[in-house]
C-alpha atoms as a PDB file:
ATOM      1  CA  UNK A   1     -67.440  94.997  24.006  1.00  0.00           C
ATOM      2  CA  UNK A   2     -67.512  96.496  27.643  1.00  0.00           C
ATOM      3  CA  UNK A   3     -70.477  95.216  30.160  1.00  0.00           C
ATOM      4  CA  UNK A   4     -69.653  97.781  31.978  1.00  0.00           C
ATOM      5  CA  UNK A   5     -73.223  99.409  33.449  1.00  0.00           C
ATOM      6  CA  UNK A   6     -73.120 103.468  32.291  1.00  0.00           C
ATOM      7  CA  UNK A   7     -73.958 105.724  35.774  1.00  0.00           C
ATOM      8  CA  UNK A   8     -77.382 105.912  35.649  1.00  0.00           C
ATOM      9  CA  UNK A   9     -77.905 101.931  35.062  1.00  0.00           C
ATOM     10  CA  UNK A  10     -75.979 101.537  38.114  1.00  0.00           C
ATOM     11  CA  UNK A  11     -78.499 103.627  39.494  1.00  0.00           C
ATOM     12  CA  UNK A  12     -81.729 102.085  38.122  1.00  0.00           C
ATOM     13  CA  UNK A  13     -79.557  98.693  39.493  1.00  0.00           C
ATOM     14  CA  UNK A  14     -79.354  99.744  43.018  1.00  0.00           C
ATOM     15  CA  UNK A  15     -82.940 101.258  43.354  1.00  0.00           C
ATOM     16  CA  UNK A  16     -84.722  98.177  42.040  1.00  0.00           C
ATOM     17  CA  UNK A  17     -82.103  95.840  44.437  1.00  0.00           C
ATOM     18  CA  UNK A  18     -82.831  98.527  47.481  1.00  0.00           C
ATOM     19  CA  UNK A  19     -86.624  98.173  46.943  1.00  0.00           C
ATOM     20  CA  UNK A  20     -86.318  93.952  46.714  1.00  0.00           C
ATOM     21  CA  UNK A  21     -84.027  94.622  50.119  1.00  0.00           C
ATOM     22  CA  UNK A  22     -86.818  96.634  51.778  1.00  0.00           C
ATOM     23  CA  UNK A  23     -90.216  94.273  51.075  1.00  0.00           C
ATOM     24  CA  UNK A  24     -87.655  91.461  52.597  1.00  0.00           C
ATOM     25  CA  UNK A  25     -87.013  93.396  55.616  1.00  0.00           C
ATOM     26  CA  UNK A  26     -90.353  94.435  56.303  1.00  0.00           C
ATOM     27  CA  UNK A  27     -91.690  90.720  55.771  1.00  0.00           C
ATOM     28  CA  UNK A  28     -93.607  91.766  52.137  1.00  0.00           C
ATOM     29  CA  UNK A  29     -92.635  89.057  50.060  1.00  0.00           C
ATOM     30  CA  UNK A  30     -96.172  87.833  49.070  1.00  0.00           C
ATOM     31  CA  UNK A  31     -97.474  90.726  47.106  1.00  0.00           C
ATOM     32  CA  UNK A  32     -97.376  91.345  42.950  1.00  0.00           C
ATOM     33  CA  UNK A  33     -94.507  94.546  43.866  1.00  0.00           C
ATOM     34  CA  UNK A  34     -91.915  91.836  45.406  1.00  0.00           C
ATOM     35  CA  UNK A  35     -93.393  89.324  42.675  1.00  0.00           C
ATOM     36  CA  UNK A  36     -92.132  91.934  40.055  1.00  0.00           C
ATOM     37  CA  UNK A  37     -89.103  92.980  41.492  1.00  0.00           C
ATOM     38  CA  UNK A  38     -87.872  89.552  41.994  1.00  0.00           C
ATOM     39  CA  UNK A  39     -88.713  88.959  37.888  1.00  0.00           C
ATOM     40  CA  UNK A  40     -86.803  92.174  36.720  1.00  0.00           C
ATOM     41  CA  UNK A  41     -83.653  91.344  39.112  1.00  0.00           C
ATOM     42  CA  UNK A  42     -83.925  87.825  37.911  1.00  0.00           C
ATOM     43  CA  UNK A  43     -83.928  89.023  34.318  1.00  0.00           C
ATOM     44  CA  UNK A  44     -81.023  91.251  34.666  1.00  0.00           C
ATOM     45  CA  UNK A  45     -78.519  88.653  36.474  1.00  0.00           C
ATOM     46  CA  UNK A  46     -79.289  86.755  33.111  1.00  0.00           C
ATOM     47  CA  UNK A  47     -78.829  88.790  30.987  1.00  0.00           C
ATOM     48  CA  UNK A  48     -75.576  90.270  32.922  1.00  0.00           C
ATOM     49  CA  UNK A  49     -74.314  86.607  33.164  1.00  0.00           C
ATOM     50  CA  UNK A  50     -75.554  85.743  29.083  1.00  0.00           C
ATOM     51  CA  UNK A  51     -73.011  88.529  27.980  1.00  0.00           C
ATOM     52  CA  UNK A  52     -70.132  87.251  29.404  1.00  0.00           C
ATOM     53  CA  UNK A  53     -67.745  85.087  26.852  1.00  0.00           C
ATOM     54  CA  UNK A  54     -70.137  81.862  27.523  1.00  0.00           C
ATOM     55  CA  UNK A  55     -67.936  79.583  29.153  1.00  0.00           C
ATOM     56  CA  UNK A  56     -69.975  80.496  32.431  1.00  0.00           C
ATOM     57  CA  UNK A  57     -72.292  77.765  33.013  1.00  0.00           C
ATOM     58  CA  UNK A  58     -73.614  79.073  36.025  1.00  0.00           C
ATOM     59  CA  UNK A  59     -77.778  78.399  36.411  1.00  0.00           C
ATOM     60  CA  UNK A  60     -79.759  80.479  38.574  1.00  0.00           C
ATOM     61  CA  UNK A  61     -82.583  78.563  39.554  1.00  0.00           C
ATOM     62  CA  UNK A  62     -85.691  80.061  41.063  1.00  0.00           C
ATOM     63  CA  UNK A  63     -86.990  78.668  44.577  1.00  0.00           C
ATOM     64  CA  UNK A  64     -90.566  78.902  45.570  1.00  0.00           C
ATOM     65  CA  UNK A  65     -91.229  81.197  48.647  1.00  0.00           C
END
């Protein structure tokens, strides 16, 4: 079983991490767009990191802004 992202996941990948990059920059990291960008990237390291073999026990832990 590959993890490998296809081409356009990649793409759907960079766009939401380029928009998370871009609300840091500009100092909008209060509002309900970082608030959901944060959750989807969140949920996608997890789920990245959940379909390795399992002997990562690596725990991303959320910090309050």
């Amino acid at each position: 079983m590959s993890i490998d992202p296809t081409p356009s996941q990649r793409d759907a990948d960079s766009s939401l991490l380029e928009g998370l990059f871009q609300l840091v920059v500009s100092g909008h990291t209060g509002g309900s767009e970082f608030e959901q960008l944060t959750h989807e990237v969140y949920g996608r390291l997890l789920d990245a990191y959940a379909a390795t073999d399992g002997k990562t026990s690596v725990m991303f832990r959320r910090t309050a802004a």
